[in-house]
Protein backbone atom coordinates (compact mmCIF):
# COMPACT_ATOMS: atom_id res chain seq x y z
CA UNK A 1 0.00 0.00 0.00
CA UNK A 2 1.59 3.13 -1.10
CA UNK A 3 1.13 6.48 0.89
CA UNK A 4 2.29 10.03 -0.50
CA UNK A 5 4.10 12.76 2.46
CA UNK A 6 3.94 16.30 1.02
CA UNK A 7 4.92 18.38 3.83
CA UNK A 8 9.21 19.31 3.62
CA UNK A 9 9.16 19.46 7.66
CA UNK A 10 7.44 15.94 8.29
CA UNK A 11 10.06 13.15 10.51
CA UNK A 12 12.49 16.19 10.36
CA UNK A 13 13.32 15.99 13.83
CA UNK A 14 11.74 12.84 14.41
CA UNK A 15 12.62 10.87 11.20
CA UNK A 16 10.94 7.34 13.59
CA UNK A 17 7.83 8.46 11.82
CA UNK A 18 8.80 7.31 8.71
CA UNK A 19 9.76 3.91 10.64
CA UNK A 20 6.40 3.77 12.30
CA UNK A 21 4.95 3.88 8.52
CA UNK A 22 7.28 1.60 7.59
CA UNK A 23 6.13 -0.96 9.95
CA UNK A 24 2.73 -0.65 9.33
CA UNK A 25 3.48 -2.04 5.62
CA UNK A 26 3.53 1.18 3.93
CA UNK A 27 5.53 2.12 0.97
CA UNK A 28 6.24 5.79 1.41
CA UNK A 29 6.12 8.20 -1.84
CA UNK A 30 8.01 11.77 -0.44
CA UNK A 31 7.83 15.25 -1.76
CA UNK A 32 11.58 15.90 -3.34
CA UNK A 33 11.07 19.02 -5.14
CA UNK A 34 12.01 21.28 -2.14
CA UNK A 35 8.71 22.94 -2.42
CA UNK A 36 4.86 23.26 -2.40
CA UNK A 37 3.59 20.33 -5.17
CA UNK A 38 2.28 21.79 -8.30
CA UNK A 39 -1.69 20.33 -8.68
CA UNK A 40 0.22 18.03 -11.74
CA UNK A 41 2.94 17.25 -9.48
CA UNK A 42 -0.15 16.18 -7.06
CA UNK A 43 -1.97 14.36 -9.78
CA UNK A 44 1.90 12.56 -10.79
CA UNK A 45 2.31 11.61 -7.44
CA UNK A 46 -0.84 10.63 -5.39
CA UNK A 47 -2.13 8.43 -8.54
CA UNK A 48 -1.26 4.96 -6.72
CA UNK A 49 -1.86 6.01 -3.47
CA UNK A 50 -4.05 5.04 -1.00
CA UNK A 51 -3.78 7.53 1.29
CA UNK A 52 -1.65 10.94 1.81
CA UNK A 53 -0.10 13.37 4.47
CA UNK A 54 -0.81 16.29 3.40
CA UNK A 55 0.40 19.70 4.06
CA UNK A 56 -1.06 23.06 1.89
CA UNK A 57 -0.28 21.41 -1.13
CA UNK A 58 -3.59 21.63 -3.34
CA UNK A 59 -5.42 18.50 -3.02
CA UNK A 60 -8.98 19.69 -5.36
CA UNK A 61 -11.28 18.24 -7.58
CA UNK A 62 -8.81 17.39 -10.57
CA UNK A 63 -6.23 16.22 -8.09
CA UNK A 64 -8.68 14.09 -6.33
CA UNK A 65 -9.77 12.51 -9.72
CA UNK A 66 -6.07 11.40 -10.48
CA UNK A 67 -6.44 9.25 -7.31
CA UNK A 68 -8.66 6.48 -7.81
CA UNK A 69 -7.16 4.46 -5.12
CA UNK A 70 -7.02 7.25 -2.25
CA UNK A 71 -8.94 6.49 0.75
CA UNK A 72 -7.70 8.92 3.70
CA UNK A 73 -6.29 12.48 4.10
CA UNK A 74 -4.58 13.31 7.11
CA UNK A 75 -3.92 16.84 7.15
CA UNK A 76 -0.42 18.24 8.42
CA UNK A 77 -2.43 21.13 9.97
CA UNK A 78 -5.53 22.39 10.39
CA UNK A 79 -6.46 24.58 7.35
CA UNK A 80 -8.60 22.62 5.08
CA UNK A 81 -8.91 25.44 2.29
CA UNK A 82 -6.60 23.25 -0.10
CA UNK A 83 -9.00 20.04 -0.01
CA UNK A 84 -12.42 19.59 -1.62
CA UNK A 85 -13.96 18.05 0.78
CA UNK A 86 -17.57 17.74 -1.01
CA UNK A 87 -15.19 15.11 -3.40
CA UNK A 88 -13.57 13.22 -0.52
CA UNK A 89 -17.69 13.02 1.69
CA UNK A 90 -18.58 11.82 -2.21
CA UNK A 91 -16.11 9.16 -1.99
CA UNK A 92 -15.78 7.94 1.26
CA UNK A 93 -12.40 9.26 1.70
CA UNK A 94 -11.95 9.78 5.18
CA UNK A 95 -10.38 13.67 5.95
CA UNK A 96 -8.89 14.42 9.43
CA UNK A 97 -6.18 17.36 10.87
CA UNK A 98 -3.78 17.88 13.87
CA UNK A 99 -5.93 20.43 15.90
CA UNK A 100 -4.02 21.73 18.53
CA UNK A 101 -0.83 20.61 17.46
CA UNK A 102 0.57 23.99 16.34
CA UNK A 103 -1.65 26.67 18.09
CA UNK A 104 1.09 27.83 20.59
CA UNK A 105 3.69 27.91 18.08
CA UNK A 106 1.55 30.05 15.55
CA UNK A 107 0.37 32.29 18.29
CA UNK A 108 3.88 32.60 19.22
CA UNK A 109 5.13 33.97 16.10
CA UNK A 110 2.19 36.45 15.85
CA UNK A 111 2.94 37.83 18.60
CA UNK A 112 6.78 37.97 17.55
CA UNK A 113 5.47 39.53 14.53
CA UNK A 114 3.56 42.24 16.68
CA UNK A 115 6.50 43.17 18.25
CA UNK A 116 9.61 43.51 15.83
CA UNK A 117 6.95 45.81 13.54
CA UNK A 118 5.87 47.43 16.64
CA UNK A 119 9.68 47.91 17.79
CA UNK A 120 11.10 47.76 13.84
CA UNK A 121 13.38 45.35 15.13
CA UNK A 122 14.24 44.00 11.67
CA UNK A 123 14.94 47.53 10.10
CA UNK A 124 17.19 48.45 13.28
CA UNK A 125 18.59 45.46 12.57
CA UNK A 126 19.11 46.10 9.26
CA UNK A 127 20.49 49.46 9.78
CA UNK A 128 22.75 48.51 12.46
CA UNK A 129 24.34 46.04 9.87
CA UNK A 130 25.20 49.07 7.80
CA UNK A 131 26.96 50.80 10.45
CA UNK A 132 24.43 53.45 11.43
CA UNK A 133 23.53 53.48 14.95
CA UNK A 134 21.05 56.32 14.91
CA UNK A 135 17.96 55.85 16.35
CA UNK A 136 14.48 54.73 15.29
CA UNK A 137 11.60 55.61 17.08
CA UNK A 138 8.92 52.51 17.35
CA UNK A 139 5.44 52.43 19.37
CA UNK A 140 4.04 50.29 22.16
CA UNK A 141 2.58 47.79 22.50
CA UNK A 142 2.39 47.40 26.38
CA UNK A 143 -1.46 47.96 27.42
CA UNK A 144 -2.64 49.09 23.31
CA UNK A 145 -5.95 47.03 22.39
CA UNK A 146 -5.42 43.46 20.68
CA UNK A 147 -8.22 42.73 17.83
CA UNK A 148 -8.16 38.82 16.96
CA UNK A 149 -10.32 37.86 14.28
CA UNK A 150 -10.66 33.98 14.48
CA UNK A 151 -11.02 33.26 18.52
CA UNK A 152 -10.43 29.48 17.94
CA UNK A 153 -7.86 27.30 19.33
CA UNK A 154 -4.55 29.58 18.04
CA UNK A 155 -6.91 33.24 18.75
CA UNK A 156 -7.30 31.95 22.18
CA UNK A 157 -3.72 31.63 22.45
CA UNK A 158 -2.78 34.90 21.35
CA UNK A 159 -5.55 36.08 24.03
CA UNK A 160 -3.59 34.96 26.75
CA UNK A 161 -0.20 35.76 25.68
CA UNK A 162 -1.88 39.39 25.30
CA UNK A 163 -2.27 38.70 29.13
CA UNK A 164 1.26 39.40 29.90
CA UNK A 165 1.42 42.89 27.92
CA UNK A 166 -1.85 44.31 29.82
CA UNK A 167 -3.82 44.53 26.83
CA UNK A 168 -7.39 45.21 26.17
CA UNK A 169 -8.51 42.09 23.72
CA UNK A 170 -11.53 42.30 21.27
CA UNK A 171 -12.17 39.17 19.35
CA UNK A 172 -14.56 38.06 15.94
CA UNK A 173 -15.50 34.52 15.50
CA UNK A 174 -19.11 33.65 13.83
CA UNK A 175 -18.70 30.63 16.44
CA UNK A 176 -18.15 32.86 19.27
CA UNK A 177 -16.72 31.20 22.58
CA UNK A 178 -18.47 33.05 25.36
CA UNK A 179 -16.95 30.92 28.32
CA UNK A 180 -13.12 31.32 26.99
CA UNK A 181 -13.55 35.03 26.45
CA UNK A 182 -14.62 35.86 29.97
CA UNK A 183 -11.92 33.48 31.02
CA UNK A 184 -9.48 35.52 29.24
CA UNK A 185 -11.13 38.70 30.12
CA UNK A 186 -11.77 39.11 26.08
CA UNK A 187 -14.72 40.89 24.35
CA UNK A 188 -16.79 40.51 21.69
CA UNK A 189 -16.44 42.39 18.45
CA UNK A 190 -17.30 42.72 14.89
CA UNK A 191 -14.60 42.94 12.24
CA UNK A 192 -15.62 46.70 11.81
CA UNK A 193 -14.96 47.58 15.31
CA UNK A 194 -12.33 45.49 15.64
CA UNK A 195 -10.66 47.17 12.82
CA UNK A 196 -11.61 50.44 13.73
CA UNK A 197 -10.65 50.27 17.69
CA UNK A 198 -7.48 48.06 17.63
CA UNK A 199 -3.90 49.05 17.61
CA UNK A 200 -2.85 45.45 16.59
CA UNK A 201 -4.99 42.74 14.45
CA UNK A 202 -4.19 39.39 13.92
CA UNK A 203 -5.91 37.04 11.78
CA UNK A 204 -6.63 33.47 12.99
CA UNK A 205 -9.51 32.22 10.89
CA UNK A 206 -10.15 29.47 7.73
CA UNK A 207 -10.32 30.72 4.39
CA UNK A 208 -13.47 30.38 3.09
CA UNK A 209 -15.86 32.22 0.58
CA UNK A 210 -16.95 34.17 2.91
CA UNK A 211 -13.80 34.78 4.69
CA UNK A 212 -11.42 35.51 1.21
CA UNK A 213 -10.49 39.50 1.51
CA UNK A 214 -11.92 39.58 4.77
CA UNK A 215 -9.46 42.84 4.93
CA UNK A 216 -10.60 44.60 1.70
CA UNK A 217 -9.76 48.28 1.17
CA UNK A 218 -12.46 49.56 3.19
CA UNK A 219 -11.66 47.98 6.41
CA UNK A 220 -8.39 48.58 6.27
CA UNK A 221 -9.02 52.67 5.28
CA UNK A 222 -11.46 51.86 9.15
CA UNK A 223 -7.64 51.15 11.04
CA UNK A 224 -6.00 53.68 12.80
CA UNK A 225 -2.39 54.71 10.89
CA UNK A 226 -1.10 53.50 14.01
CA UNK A 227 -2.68 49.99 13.61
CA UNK A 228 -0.58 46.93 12.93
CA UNK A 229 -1.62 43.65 11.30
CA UNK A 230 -1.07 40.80 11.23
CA UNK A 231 -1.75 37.73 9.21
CA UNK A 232 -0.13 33.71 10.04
CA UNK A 233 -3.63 32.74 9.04
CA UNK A 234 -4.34 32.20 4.58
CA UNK A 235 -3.18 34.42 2.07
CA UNK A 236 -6.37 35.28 1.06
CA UNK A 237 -7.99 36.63 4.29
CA UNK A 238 -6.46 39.60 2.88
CA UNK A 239 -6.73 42.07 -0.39
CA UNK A 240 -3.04 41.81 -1.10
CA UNK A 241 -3.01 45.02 -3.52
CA UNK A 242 -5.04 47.20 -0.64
CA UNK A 243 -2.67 46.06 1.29
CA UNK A 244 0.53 46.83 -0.09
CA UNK A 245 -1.06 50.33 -1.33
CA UNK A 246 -2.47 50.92 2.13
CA UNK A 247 1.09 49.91 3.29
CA UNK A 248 3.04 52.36 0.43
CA UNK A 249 0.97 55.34 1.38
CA UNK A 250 1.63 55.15 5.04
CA UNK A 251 -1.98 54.63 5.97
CA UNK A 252 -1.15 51.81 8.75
CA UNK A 253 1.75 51.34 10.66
CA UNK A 254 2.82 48.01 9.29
CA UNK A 255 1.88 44.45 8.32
CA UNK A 256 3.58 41.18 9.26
CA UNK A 257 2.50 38.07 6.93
CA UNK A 258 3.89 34.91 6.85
CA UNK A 259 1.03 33.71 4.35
CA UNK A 260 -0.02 34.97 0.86
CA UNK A 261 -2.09 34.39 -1.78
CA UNK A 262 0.61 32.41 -3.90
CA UNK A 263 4.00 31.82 -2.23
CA UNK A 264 6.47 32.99 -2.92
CA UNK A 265 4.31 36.25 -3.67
CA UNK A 266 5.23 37.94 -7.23
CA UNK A 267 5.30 41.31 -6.47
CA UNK A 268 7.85 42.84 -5.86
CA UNK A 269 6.41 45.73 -3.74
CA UNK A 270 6.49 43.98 -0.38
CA UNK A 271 10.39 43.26 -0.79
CA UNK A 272 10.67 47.50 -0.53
CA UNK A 273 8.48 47.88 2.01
CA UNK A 274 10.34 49.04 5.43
CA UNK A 275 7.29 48.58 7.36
CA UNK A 276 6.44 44.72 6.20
CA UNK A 277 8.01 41.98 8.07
CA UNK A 278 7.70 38.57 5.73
CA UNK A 279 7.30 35.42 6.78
CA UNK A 280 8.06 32.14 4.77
CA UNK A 281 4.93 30.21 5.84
CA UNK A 282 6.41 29.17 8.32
CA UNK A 283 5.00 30.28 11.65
CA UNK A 284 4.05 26.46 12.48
CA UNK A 285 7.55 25.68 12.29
CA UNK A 286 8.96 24.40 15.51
CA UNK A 287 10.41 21.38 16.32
CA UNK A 288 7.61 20.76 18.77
CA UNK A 289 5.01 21.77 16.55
CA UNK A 290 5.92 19.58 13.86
CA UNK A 291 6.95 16.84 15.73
CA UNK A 292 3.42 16.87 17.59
CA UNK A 293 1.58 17.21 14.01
CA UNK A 294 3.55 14.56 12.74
CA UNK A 295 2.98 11.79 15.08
CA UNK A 296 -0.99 13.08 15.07
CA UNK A 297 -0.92 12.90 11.39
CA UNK A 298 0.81 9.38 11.16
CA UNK A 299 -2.23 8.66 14.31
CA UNK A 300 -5.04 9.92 11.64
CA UNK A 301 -3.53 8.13 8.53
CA UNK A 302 -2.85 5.00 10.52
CA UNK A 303 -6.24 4.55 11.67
CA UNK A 304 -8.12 5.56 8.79
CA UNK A 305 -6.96 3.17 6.94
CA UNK A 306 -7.12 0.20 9.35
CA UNK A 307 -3.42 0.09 10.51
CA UNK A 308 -3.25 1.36 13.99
């Protein structure tokens, strides 16, 4: 039975995963391009599998139909943007994802991100390399308000990280967790106020339809010029070009995304950008975190297809 592993970071650190699949009388197909499959790549490689770890590599109708033998997914992750699931509940192909696996290290490196554009660690940085020492002026972020928009498992954990800097912490989520926001001492908000009142706004929500451009030109002309956000979440939460315009013209402070809508992104605007910190998709990537999604995953796949 042959089993495809797209994510570059799975067994890593822990290459006894690969053993574990091994054992179970797998025959293991890997991803050796160094990158994010291609959907032909996908189609190429998945064809005489019956089942696949899968990371954000596209996994939709047309690769779906090159895989005639698949019969489980087990996400490396929790987004599930990448999968049609109405083709997989059509087959029988049984879906699951490592929820929880990676929430503290995501909400770790949002918060990371909050603070070197707050501080503009990386341009100090930067300019220190060059030999000038002059100094920058930054803002605070000690007791400013926190806007999350997605208060699930990784938004909760950027609540109570937000804890430890006295902040004030508004929250969206259409599922809306009243017991863990008074826990955290977190209110309720709509994306409107929690773009217009928050200093710093962090997306932690699935892309969806009704999610994509959640941050369109008009919310983002709602932040203050102070505001900072922040995006670890899907590319397409946000209106890239808005963005990078809103960004250009000075209009908020700074962004710090670690996702976009195709990776790497084309433009080369956000390259220029002193106020951007980039990220590499790669917020998830600890040695915990993928160590913990990896042994979940190889869980998932195991039992879904009768092995465990």
């Amino acid at each position: 039975m042959k089993i495809l592993i797209t994510p570059r970071s799975f067994g890593k650190t822990n290459p006894e995963l690969f053993e574990r699949l091994r054992a179970a009388g797998l025959d293991i197909v890997r991803n050796d391009t160094g990158g994010i499959f291609s959907a032909a790549q996908m189609r190429e490689k998945i064809a005489p599998c019956q089942g696949v770890i899968l990371g954000v590599d596209p996994l939709d109708a047309g690769v779906l139909a090159a895989a005639p033998l698949l019969r489980a997914v087990a996400r490396y992750g929790v987004g599930m943007d990448n999968i049609d699931l109405e083709v997989c509940k059509a087959r029988g192909i049984a879906v699951s994802r490592t929820i929880g696996a990676n929430s503290n290290a995501v909400a770790d490196y949002a918060f990371s991100l909050m603070l070197a554009l707050a501080r503009k660690t990386a341009l100090i940085d930067r300019r220190c390399r060059e030999k000038d020492w002059g100094k920058i002026t930054s803002i605070d972020m000690y007791g400013k308000t926190l806007g999350i928009i997605g208060f699930g498992a990784v938004g909760r954990c950027v609540a109570r990280r937000a804890g430890g800097f006295s902040m004030r912490v508004l929250a969206h989520d259409p599922v809306f967790d009243a017991r863990a926001a008074a826990e955290l001492g977190v209110e309720e908000a709509g994306v409107e106020d929690v773009c217009r009142e928050a200093d710093f706004i962090t997306l932690h929500t699935s892309l969806t339809g009704e999610t994509r451009n959640l941050i369109n030109a008009e919310r983002l002309a709602l932040m203050k010029p102070t505001a900072v956000l922040v995006n670890t979440a899907r590319g397409g939460l946000v209106d890239e070009a808005a963005l990078l315009a809103a960004l250009r013209e000075g209009r908020i402070y700074g962004a710090g995304l670690d996702v976009f809508e195709e990776e790497p992104p084309l433009e080369p605007g956000w390259r220029a950008l002193d106020n951007v910190v980039l990220g590499s998709h790669c917020a998830a990537s600890t040695s915990g975190a993928t160590e913990t999604m990896g042994a979940m995953a190889v869980d998932n796949l195991l039992g879904a297809l009768g092995l465990a």
